[in-house]
N, C-alpha and C. Protein backbone atom coordinates (compact mmCIF):
# COMPACT_ATOMS: atom_id res chain seq x y z
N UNK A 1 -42.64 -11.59 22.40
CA UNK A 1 -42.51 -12.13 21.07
C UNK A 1 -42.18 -13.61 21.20
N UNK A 2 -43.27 -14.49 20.65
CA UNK A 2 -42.57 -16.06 20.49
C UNK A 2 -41.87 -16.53 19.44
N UNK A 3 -41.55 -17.76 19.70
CA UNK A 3 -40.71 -18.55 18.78
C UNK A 3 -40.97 -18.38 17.52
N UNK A 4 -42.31 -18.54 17.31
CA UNK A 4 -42.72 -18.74 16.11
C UNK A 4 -42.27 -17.34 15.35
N UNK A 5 -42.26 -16.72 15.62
CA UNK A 5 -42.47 -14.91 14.75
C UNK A 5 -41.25 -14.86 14.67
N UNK A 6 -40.05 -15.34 15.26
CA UNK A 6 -38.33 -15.50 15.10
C UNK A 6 -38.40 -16.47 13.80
N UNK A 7 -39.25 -17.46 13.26
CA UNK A 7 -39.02 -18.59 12.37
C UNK A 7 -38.82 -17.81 10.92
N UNK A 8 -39.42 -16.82 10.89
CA UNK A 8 -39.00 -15.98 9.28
C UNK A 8 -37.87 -15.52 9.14
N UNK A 9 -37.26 -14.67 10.19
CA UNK A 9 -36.03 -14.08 10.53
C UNK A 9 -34.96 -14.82 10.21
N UNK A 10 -35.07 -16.42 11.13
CA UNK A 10 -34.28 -17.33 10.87
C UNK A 10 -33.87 -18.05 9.53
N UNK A 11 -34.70 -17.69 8.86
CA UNK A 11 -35.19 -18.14 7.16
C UNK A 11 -34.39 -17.04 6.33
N UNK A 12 -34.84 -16.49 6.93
CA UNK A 12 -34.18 -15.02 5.73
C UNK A 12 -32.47 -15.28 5.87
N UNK A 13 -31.81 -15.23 7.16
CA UNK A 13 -31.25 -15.25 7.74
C UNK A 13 -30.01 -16.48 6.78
N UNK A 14 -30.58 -17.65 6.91
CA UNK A 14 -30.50 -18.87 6.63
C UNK A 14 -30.01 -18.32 5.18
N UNK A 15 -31.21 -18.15 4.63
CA UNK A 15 -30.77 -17.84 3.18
C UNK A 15 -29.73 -16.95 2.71
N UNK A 16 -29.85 -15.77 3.18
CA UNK A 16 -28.79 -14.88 3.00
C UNK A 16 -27.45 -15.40 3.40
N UNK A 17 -27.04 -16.51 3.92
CA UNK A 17 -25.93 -16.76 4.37
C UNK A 17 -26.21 -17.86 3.21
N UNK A 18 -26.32 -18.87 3.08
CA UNK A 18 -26.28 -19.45 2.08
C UNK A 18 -26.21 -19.55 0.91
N UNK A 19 -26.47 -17.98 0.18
CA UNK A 19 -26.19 -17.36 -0.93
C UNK A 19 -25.55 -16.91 -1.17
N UNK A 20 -24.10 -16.59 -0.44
CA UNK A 20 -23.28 -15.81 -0.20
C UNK A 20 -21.99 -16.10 -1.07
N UNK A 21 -21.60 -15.46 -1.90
CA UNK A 21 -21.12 -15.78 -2.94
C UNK A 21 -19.38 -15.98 -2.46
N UNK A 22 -19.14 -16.93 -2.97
CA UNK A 22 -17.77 -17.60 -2.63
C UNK A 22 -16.46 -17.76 -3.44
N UNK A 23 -15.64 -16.64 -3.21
CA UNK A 23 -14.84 -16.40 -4.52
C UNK A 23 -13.14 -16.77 -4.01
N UNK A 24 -12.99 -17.53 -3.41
CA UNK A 24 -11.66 -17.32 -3.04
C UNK A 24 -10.91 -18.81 -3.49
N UNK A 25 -11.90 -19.59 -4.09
CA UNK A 25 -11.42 -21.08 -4.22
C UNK A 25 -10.57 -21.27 -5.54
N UNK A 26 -9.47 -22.16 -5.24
CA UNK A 26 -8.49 -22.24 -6.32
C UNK A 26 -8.04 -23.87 -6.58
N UNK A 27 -7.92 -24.33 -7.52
CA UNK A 27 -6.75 -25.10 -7.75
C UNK A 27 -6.01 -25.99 -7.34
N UNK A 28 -5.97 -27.06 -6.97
CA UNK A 28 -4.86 -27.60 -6.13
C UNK A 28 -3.55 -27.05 -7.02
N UNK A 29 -3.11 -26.90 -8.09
CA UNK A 29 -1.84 -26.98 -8.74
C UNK A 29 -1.67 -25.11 -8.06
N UNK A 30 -2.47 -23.99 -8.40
CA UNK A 30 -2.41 -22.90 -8.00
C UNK A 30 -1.94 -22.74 -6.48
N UNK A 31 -2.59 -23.30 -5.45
CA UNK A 31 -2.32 -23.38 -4.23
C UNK A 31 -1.37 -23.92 -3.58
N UNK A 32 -0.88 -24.96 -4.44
CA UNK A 32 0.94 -25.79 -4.62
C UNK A 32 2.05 -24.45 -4.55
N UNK A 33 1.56 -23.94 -5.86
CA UNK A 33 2.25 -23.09 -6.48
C UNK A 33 2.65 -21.56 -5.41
N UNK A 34 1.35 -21.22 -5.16
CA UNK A 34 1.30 -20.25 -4.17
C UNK A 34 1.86 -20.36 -2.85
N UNK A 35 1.89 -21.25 -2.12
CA UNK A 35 2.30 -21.91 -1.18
C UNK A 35 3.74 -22.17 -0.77
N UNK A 36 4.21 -22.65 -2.35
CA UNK A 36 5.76 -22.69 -2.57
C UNK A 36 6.03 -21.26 -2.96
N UNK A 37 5.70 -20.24 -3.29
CA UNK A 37 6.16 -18.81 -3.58
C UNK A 37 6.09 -17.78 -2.32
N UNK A 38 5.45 -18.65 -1.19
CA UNK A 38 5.34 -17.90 0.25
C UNK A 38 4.67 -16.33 0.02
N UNK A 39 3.23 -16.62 0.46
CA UNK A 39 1.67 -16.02 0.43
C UNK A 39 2.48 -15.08 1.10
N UNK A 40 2.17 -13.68 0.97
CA UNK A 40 2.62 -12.63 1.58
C UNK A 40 0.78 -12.15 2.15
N UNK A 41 0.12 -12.03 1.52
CA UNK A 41 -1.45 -11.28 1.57
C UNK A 41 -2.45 -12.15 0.83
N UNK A 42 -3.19 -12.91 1.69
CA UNK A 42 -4.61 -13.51 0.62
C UNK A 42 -5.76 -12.69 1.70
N UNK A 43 -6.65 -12.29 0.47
CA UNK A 43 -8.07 -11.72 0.99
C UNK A 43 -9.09 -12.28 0.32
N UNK A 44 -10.34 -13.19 0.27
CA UNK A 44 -11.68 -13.73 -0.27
C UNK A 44 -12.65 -12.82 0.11
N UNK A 45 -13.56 -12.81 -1.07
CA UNK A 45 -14.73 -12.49 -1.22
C UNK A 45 -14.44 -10.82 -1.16
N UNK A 46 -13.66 -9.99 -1.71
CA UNK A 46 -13.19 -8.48 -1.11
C UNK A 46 -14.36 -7.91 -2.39
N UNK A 47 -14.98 -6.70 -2.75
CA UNK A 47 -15.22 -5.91 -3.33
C UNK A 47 -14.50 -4.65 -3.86
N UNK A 48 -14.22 -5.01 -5.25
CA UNK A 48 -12.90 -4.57 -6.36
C UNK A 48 -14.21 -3.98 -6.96
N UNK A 49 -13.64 -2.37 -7.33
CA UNK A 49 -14.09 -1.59 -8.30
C UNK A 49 -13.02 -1.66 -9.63
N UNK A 50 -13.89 -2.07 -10.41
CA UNK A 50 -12.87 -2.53 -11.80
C UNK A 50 -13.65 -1.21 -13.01
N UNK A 51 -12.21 -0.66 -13.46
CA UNK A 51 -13.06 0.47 -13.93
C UNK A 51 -12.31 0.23 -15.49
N UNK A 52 -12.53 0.90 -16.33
CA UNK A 52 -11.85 1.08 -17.77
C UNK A 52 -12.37 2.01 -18.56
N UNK A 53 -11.42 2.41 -18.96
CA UNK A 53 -11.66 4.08 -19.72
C UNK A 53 -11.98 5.08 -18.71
N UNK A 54 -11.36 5.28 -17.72
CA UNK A 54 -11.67 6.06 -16.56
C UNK A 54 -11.13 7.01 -17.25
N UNK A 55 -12.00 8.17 -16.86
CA UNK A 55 -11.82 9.76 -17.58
C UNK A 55 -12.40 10.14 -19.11
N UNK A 56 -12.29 8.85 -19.67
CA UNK A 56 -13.17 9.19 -21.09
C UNK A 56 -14.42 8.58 -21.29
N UNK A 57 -14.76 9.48 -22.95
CA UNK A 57 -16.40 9.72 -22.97
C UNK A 57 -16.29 7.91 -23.04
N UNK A 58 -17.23 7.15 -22.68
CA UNK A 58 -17.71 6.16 -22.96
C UNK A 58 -16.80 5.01 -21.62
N UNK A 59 -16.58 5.23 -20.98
CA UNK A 59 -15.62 4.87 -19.69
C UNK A 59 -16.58 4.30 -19.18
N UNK A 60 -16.38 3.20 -18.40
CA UNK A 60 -17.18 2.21 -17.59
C UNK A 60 -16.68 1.47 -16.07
N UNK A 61 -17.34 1.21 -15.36
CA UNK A 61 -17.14 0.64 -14.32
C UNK A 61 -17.99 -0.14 -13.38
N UNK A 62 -17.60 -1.38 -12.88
CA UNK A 62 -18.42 -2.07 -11.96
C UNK A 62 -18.01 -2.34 -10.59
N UNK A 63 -18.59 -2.70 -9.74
CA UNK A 63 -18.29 -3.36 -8.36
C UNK A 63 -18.37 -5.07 -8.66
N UNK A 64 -17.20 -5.39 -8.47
CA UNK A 64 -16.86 -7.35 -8.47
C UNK A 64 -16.30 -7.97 -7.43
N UNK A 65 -17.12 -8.87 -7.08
CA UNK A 65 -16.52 -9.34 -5.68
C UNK A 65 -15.18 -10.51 -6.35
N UNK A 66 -14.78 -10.44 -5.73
CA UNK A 66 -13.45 -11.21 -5.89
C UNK A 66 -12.34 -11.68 -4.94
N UNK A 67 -11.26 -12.28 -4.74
CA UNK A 67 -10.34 -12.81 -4.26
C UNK A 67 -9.00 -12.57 -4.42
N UNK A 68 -8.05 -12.09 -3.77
CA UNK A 68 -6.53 -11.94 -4.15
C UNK A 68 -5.58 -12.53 -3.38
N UNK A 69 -4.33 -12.96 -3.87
CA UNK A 69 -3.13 -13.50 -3.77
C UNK A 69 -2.16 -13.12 -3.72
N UNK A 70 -1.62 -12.11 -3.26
CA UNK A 70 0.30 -11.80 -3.44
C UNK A 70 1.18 -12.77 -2.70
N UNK A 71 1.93 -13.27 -3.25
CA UNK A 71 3.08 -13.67 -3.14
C UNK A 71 4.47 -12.79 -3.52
N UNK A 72 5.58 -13.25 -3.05
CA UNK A 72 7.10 -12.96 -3.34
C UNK A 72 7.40 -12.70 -4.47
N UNK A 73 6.76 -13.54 -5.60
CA UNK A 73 6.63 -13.59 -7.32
C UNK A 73 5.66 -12.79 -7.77
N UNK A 74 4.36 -13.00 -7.52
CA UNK A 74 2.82 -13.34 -8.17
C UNK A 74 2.18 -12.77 -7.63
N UNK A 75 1.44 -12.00 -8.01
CA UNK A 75 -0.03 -11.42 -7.98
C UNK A 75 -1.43 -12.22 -8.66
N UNK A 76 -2.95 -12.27 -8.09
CA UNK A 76 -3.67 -13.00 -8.70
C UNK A 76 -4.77 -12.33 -8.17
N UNK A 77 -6.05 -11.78 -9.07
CA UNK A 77 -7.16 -11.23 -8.49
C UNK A 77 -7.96 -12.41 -9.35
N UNK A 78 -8.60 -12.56 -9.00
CA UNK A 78 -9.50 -13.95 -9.14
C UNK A 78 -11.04 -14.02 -8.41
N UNK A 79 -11.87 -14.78 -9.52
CA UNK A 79 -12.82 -15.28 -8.82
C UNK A 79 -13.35 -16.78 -8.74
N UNK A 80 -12.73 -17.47 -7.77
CA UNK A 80 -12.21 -19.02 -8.00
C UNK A 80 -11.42 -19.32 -9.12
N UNK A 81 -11.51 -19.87 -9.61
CA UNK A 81 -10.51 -20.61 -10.94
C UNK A 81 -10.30 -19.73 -11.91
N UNK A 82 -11.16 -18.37 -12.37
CA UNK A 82 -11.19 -17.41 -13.23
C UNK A 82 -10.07 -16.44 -13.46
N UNK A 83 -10.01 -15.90 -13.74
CA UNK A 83 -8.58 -14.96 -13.64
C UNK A 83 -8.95 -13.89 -13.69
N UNK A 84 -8.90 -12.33 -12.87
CA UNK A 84 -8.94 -11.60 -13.58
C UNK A 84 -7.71 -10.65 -13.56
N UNK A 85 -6.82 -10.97 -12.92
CA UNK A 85 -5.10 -10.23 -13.38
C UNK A 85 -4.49 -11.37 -12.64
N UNK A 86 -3.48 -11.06 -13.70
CA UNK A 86 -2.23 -12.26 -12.80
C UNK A 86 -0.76 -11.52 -13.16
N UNK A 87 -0.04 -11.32 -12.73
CA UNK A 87 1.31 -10.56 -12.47
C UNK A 87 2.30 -11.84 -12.09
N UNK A 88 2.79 -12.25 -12.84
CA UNK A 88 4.18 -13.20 -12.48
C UNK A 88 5.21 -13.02 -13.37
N UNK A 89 6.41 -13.63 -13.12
CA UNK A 89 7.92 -13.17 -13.62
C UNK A 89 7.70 -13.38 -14.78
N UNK A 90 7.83 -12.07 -15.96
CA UNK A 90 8.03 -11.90 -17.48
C UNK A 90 6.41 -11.77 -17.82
N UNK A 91 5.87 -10.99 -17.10
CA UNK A 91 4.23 -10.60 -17.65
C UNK A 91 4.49 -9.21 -16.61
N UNK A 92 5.33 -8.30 -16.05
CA UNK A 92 5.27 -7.19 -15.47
C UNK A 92 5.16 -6.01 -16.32
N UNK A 93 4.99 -5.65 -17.64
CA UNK A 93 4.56 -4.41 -18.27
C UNK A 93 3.24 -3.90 -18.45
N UNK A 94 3.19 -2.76 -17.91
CA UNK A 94 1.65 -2.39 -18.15
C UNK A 94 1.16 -2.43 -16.67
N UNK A 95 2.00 -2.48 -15.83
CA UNK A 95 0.98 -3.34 -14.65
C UNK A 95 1.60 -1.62 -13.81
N UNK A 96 0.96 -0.90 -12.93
CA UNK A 96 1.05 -0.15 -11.61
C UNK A 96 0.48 -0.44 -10.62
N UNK A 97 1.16 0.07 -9.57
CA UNK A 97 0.17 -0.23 -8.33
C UNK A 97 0.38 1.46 -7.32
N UNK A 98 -1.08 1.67 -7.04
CA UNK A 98 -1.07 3.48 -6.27
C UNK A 98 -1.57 2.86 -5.47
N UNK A 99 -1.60 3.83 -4.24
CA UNK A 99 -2.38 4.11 -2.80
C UNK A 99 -3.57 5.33 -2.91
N UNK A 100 -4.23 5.32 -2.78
CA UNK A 100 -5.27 6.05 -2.87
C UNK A 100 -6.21 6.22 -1.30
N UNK A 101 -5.69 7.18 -0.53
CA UNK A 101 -6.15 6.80 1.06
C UNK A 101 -6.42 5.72 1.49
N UNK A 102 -7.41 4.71 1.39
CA UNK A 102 -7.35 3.50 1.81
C UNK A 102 -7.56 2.22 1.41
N UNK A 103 -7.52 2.89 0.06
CA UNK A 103 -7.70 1.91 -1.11
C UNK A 103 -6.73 1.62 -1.80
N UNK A 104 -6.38 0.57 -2.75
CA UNK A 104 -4.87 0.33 -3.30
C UNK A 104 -5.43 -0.20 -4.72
N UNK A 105 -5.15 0.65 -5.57
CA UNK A 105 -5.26 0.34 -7.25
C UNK A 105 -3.94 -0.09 -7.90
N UNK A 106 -4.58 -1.13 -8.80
CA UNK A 106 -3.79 -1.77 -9.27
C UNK A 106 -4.30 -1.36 -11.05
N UNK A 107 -3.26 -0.91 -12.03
CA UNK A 107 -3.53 -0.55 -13.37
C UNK A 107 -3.22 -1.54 -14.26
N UNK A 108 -3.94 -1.84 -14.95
CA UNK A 108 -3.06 -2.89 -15.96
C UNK A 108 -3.58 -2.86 -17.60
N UNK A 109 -2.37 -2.65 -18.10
CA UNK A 109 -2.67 -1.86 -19.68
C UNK A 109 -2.17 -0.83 -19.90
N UNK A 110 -2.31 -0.10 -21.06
CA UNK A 110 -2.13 1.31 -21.27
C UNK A 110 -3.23 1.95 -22.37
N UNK A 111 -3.22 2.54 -22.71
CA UNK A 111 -4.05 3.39 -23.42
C UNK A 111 -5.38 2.87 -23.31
N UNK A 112 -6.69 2.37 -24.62
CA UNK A 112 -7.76 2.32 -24.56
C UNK A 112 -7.98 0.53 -23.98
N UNK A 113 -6.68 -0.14 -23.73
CA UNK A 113 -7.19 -1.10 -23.03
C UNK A 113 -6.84 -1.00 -21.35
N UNK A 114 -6.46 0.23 -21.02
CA UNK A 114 -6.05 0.43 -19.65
C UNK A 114 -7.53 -0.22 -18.85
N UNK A 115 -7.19 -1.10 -17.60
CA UNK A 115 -8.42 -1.10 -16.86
C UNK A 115 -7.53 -0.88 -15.21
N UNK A 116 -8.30 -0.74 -14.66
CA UNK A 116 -8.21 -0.56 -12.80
C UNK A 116 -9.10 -1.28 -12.03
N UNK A 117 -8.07 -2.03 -10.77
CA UNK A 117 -8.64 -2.87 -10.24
C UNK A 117 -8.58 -2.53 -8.78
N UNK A 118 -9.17 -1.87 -8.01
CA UNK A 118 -9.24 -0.96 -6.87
C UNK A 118 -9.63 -1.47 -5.84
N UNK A 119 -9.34 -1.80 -4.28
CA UNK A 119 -9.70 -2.41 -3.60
C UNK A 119 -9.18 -1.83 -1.80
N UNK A 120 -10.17 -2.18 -0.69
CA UNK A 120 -9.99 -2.11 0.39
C UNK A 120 -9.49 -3.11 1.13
N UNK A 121 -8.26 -3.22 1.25
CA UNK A 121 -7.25 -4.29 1.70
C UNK A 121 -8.14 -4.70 3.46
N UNK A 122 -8.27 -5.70 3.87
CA UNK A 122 -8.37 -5.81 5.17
C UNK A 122 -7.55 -5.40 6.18
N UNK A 123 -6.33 -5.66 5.99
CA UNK A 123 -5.50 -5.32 6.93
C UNK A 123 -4.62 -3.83 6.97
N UNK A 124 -4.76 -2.59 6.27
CA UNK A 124 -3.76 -1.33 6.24
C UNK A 124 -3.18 -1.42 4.71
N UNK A 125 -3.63 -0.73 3.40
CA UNK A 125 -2.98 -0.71 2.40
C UNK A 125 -1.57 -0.62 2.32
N UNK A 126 -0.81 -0.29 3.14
CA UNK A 126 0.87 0.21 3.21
C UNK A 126 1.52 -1.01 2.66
N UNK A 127 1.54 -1.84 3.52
CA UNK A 127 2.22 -3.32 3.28
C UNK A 127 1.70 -4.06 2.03
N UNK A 128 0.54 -4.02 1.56
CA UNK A 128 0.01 -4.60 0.22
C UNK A 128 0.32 -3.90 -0.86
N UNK A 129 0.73 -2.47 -0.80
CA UNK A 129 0.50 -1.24 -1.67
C UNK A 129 2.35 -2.11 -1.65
N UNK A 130 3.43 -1.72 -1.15
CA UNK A 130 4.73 -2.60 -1.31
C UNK A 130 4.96 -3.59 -1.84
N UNK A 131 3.84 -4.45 -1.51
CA UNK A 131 4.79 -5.98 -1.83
C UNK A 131 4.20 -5.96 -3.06
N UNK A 132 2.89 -5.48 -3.49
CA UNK A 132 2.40 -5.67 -4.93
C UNK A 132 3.54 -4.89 -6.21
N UNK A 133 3.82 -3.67 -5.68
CA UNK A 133 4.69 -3.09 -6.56
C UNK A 133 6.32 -3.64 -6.44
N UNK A 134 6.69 -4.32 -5.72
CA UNK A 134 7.91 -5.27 -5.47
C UNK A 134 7.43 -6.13 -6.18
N UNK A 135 6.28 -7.23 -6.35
CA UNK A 135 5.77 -8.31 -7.20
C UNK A 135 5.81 -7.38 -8.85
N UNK A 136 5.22 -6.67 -9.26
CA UNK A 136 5.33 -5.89 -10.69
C UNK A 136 6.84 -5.23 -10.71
N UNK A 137 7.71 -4.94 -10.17
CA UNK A 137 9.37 -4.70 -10.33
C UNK A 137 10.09 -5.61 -10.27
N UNK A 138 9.35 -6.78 -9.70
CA UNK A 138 10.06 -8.16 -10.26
C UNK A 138 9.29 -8.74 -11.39
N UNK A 139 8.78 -9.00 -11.78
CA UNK A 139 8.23 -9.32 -13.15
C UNK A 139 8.37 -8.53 -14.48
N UNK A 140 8.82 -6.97 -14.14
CA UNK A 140 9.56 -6.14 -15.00
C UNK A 140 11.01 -6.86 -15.43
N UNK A 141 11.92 -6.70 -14.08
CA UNK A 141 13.09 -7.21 -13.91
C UNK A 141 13.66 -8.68 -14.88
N UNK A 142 12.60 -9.53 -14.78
CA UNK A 142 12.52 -10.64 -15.20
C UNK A 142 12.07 -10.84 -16.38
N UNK A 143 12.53 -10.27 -17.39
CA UNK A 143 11.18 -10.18 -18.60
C UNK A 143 11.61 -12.24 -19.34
N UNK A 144 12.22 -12.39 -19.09
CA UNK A 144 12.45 -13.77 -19.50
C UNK A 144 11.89 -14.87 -19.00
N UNK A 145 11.02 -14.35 -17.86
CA UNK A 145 10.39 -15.56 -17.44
C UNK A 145 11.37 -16.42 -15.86
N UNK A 146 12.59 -16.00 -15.87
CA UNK A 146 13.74 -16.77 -15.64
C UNK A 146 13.83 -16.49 -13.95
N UNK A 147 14.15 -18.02 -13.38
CA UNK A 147 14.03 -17.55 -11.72
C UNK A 147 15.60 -17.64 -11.60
């Protein structure tokens, strides 16, 4: 096989990496912020099953690539600058966090606005499945906002 017949491969190749969708970018003021709250777990680009109305008629769900943040305070699932949960001191109601064999769901809401944000941690759910529900029992704790 010559060079040449490798030149498509390399193309495809090329492209597919270049298209590759990039979700972990934030903020300088966010990354200040995060930084000073001492990052416990960041993961980019992860694939979150975000579901809502799970169990009832008309219930929906997608696969979203996305980005997360725990800190000591703060939780942040994100896709760059976007938000899609944020957990910090005096926003902790409504919020759970389960283990689910090797996946770690995060609930936020209750009744018909309940949604779930479900994900395969890189490193062992145990330690993320903790500090996230330590991050939502401090933001319970705190309902004032107040450090």
């Amino acid at each position: 096989m010559g060079f040449r017949s490798w030149g498509p491969a390399f193309a495809l190749v090329a492209l597919v990496w270049g298209c590759r969708q990039e979700t972990g970018r934030l903020g300088p003021g966010q990354e200040q912020r995060f930084a000073a709250e001492g990052i416990l777990h960041r993961a980019d680009n992860l694939r979150f099953r975000w579901t809502a109305g799970a169990g009832r008629r008309g219930g929906t769900w997608e696969d979203r690539l996305a980005s997360i943040v725990v800190t000591r305070q703060s939780l942040l699932i994100h896709k760059n600058e976007k938000v899609g949960v944020e957990v910090t001191p005096g926003r902790g109601r409504g919020y759970e966090v389960h283990r689910d064999g090797e996946r770690v769901r995060i609930s936020v809401g209750s009744g018909r606005s309940l949604e779930t944000w479900s994900f395969v941690p890189p490193d062992g759910p145990d330690a993320w499945t903790q500090d996230i529900r330590a991050v939502i029992r401090g933001a319970t704790a705190n309902p004032a906002g107040r450090r």
